[in-house]
PDB file of N, CA and C in Angstrom:
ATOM      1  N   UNK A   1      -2.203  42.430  12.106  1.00  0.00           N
ATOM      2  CA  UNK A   1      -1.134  41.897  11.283  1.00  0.00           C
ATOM      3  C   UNK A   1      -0.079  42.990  11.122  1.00  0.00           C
ATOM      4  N   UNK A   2       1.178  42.755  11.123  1.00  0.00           N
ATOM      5  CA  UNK A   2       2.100  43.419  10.778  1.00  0.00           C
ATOM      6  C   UNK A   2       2.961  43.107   9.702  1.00  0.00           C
ATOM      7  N   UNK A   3       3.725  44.362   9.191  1.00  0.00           N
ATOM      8  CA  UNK A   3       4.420  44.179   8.106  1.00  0.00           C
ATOM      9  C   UNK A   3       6.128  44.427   8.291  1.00  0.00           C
ATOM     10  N   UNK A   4       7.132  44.387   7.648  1.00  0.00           N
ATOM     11  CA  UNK A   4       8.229  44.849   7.666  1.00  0.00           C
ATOM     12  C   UNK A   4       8.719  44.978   6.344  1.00  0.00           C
ATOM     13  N   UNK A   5       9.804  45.444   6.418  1.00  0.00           N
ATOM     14  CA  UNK A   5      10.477  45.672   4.703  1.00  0.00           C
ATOM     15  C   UNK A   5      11.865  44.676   4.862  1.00  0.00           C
ATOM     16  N   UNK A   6      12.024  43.807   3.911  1.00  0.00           N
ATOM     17  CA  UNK A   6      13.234  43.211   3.891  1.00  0.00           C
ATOM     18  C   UNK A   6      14.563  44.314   3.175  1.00  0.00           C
ATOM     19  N   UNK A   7      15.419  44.210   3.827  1.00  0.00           N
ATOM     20  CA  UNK A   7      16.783  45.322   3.428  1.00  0.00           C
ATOM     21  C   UNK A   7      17.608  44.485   2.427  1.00  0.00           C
ATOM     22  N   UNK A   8      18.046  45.465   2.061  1.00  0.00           N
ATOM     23  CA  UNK A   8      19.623  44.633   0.740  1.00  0.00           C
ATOM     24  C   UNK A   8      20.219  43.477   1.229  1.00  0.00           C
ATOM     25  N   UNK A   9      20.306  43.771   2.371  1.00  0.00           N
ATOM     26  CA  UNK A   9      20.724  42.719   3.333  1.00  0.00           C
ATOM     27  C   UNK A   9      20.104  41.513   4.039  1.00  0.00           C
ATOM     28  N   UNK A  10      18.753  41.016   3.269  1.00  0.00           N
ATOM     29  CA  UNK A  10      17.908  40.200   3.918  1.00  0.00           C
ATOM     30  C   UNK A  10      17.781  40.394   5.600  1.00  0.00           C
ATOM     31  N   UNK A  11      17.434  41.563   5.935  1.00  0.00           N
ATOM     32  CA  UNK A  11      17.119  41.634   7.054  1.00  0.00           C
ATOM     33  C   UNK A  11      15.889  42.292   7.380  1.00  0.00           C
ATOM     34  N   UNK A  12      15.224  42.171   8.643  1.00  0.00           N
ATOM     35  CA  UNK A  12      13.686  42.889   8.625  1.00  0.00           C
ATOM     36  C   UNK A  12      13.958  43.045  10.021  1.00  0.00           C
ATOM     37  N   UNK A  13      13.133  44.109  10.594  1.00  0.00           N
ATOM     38  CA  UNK A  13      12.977  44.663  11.790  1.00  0.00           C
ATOM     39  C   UNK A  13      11.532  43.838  12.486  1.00  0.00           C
ATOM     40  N   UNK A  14      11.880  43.327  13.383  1.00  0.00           N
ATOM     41  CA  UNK A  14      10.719  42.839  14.285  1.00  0.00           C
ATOM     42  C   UNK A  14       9.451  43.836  14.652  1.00  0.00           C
ATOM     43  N   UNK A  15       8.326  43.740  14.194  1.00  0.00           N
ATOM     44  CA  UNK A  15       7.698  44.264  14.874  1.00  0.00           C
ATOM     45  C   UNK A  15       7.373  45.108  16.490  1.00  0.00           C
ATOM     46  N   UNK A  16       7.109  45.994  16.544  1.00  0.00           N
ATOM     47  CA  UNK A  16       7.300  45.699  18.613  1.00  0.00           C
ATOM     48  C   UNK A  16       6.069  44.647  18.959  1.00  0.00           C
ATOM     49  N   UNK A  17       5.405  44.728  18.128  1.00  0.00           N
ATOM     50  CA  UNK A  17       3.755  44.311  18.706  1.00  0.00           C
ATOM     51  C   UNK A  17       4.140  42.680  18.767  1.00  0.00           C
ATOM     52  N   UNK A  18       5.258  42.518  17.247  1.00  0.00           N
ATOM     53  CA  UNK A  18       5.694  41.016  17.630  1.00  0.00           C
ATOM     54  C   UNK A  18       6.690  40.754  18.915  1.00  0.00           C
ATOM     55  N   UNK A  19       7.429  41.843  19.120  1.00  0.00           N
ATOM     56  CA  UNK A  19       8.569  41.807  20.486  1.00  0.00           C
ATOM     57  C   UNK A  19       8.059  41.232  20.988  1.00  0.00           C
ATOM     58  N   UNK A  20       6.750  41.909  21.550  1.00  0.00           N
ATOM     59  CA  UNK A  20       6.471  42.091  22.807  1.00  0.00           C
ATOM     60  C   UNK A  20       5.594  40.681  22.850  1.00  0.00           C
ATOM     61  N   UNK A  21       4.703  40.034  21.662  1.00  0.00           N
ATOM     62  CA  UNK A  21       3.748  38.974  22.263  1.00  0.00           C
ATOM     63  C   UNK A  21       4.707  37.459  21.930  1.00  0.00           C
ATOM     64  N   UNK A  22       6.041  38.148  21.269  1.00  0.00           N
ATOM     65  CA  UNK A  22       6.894  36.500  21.648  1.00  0.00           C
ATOM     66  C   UNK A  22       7.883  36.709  22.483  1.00  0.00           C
ATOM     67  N   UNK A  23       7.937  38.048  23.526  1.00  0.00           N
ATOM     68  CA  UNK A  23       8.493  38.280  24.382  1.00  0.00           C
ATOM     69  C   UNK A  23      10.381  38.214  23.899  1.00  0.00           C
ATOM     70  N   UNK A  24      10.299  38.903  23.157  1.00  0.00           N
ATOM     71  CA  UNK A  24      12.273  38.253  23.109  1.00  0.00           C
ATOM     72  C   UNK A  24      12.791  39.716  22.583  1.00  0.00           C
ATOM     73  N   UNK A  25      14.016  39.981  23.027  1.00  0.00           N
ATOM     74  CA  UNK A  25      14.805  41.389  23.554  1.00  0.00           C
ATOM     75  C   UNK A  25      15.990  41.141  22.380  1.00  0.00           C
ATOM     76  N   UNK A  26      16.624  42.430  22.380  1.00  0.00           N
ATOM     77  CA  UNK A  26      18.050  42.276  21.660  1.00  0.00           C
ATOM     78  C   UNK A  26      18.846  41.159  22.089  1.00  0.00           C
ATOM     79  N   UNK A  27      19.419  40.420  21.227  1.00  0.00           N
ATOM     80  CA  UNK A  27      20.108  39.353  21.326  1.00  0.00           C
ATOM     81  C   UNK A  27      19.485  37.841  22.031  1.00  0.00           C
ATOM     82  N   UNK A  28      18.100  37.679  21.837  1.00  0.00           N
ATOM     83  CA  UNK A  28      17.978  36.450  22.300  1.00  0.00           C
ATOM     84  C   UNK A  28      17.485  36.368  20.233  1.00  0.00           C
ATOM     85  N   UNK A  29      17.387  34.376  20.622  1.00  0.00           N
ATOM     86  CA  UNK A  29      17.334  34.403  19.054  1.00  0.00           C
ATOM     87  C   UNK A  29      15.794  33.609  18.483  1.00  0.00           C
ATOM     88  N   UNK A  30      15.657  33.483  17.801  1.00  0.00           N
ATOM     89  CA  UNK A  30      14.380  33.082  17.055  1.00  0.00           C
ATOM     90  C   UNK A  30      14.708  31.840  15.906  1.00  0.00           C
ATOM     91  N   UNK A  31      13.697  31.439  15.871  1.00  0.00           N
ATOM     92  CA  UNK A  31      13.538  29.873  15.000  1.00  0.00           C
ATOM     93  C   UNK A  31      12.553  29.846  14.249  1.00  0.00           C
ATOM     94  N   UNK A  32      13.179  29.952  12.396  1.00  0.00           N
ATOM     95  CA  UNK A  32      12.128  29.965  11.453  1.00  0.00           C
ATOM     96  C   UNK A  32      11.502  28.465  11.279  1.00  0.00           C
ATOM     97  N   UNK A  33      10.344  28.366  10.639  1.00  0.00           N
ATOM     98  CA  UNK A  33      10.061  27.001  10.494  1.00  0.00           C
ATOM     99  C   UNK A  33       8.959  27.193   9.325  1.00  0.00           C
ATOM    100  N   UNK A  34       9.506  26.905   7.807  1.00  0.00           N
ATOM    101  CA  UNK A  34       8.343  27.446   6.768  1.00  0.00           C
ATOM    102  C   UNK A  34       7.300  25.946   6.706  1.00  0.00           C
ATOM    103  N   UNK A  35       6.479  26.152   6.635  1.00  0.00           N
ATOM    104  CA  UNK A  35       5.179  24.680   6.139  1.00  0.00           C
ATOM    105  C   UNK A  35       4.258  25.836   4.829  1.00  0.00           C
ATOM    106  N   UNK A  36       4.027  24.912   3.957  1.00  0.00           N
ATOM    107  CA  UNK A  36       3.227  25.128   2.864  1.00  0.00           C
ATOM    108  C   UNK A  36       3.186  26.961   2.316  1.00  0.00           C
ATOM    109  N   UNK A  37       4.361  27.299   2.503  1.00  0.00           N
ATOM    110  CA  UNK A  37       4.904  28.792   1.920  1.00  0.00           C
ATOM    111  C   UNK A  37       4.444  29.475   2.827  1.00  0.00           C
ATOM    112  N   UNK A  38       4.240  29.388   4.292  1.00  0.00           N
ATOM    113  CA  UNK A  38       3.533  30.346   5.551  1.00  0.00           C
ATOM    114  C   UNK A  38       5.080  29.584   6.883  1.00  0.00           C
ATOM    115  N   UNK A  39       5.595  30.786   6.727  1.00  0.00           N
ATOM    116  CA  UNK A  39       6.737  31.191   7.627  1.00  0.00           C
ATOM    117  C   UNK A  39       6.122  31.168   9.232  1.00  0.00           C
ATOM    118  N   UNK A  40       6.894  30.479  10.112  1.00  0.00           N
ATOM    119  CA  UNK A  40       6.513  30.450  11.592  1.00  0.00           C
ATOM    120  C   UNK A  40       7.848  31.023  11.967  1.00  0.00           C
ATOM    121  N   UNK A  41       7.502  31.616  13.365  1.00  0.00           N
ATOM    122  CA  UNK A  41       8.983  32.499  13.881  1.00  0.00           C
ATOM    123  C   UNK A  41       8.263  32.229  15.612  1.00  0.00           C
ATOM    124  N   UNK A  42       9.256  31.312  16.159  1.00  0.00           N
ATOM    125  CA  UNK A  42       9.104  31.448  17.962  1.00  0.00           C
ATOM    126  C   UNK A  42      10.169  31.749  18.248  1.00  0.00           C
ATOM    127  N   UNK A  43      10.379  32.101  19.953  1.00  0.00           N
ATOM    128  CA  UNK A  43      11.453  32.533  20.338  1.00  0.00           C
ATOM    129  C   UNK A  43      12.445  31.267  21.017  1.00  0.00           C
ATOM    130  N   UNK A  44      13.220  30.903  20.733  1.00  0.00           N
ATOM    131  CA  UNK A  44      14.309  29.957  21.058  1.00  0.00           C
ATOM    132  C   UNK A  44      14.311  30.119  22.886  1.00  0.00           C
ATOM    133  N   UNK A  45      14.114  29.125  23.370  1.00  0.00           N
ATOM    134  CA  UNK A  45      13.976  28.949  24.902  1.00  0.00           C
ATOM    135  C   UNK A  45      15.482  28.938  25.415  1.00  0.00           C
ATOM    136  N   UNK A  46      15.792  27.751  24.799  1.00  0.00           N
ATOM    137  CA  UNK A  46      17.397  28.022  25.400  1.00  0.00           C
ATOM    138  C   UNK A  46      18.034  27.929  23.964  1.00  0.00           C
ATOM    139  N   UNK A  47      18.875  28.723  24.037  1.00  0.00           N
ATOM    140  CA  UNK A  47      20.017  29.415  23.291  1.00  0.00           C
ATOM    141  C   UNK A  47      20.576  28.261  22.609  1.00  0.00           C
ATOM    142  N   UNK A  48      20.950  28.082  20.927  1.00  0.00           N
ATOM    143  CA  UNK A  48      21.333  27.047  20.360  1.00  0.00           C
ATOM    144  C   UNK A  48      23.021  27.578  20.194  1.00  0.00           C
ATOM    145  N   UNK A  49      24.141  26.475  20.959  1.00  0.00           N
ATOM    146  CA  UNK A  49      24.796  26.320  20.310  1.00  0.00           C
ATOM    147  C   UNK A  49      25.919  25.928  19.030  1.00  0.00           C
ATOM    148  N   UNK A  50      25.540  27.032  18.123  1.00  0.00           N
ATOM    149  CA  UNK A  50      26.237  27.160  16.816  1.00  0.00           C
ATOM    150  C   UNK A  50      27.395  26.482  16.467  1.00  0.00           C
ATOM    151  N   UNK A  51      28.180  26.691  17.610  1.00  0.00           N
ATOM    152  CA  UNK A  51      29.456  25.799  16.915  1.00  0.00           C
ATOM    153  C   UNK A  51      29.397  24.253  17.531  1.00  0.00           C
ATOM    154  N   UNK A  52      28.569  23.964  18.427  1.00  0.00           N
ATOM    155  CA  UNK A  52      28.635  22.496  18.919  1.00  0.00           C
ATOM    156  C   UNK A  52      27.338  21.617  17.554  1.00  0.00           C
ATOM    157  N   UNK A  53      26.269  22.775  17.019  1.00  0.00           N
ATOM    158  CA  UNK A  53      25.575  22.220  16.504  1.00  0.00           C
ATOM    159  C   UNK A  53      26.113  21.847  14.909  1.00  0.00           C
ATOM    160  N   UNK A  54      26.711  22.977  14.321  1.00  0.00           N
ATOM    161  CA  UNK A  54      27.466  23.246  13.472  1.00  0.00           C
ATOM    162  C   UNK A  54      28.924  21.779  13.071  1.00  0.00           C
ATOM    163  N   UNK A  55      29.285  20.992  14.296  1.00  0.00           N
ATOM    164  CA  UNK A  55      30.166  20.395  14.542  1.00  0.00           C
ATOM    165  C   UNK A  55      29.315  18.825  14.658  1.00  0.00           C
ATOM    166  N   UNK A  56      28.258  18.933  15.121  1.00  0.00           N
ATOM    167  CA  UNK A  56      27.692  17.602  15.540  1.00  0.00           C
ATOM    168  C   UNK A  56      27.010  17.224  13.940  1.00  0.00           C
ATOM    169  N   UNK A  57      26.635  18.192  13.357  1.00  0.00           N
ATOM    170  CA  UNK A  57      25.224  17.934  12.076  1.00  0.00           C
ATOM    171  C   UNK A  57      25.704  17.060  11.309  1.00  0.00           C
ATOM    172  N   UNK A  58      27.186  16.689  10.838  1.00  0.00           N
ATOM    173  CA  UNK A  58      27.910  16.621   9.816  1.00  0.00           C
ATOM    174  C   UNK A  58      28.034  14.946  10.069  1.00  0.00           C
ATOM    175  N   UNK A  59      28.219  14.832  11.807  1.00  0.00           N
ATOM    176  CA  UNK A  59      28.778  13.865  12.197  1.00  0.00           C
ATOM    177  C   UNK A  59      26.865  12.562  12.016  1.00  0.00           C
ATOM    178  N   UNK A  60      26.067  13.490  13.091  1.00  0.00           N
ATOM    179  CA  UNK A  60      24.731  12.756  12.202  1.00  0.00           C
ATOM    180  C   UNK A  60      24.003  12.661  11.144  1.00  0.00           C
ATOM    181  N   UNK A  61      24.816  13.215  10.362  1.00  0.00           N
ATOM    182  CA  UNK A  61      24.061  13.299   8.774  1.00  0.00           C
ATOM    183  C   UNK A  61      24.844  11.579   8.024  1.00  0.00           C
ATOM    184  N   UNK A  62      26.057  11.970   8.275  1.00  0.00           N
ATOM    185  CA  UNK A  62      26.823  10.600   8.013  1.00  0.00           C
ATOM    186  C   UNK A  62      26.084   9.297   8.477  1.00  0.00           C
ATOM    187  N   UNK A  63      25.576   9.309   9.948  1.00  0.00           N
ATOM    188  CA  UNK A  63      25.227   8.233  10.314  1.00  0.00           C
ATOM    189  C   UNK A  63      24.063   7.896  10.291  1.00  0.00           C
ATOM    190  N   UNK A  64      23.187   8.952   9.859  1.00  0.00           N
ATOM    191  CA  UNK A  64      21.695   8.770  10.075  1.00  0.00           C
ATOM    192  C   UNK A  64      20.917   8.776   8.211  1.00  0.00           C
ATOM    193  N   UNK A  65      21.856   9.278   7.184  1.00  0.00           N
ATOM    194  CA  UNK A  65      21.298   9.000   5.969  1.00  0.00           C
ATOM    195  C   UNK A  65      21.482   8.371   5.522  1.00  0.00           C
ATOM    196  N   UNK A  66      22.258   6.991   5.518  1.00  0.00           N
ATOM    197  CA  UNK A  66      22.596   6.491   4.663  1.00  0.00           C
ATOM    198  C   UNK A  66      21.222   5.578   3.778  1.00  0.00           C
ATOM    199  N   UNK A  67      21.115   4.719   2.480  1.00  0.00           N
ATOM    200  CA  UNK A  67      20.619   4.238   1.653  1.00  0.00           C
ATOM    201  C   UNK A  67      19.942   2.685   2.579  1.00  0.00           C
ATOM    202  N   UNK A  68      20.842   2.651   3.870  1.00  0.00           N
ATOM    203  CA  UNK A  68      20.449   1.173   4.507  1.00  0.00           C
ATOM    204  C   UNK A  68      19.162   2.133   5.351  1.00  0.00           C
ATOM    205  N   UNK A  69      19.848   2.993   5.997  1.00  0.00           N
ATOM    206  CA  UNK A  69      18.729   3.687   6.945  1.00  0.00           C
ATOM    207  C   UNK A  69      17.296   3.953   6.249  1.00  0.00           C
ATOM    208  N   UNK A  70      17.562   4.743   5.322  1.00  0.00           N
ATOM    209  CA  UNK A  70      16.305   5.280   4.431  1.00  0.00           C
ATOM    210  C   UNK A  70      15.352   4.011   3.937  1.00  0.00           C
ATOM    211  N   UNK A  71      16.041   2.740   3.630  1.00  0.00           N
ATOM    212  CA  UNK A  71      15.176   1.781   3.308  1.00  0.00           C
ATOM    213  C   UNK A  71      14.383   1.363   4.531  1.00  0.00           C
ATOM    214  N   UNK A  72      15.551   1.151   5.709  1.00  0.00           N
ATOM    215  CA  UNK A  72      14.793   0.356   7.051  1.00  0.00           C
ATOM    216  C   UNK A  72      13.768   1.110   7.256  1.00  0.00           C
ATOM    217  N   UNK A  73      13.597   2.961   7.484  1.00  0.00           N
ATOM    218  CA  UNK A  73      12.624   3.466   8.516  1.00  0.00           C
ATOM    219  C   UNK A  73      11.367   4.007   7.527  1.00  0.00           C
ATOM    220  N   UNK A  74      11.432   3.649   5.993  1.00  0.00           N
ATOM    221  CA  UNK A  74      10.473   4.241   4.876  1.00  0.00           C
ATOM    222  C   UNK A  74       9.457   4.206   5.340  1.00  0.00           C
ATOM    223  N   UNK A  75       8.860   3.252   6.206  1.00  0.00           N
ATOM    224  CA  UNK A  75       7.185   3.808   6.347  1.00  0.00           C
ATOM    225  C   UNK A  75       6.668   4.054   7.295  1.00  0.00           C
ATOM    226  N   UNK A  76       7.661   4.443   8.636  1.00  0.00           N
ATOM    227  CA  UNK A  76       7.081   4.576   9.643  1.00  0.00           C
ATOM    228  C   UNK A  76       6.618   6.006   9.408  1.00  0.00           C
TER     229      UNK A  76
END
């Protein structure tokens, strides 16, 4: 198990031992995913674009939450 220190800056240094067994180098990026207060971290396969994703979210949040949607898909 490894540890790190979070900075003023919410930042933490990767392990190497983690580098190296999720294989990912300066500048490739990583994907948190918390379940039941236990943090998951993999390495992003292909590269997410930020400003196309950043631009699209807004547009499916509109179309995909609404009060009709949420009733139709409740129990699948």
């Amino acid at each position: 198990m490894e540890m790190s220190r979070i900075t003023s800056k919410y930042q933490a240094t990767v392990p190497a031992d983690v580098r190296t067994a999720l294989g990912v180098t300066a500048g490739d990026q990583i994907l948190w995913k918390v379940e039941n207060g236990i943090a998951h971290v993999r390495k992003v396969r292909k590269p997410i674009d930020q400003e196309w994703h950043a631009a699209i979210s807004a547009t499916l949040a509109d179309e995909w939450l609404s009060d009709e949607d949420e009733e139709g898909y409740r129990d699948l």
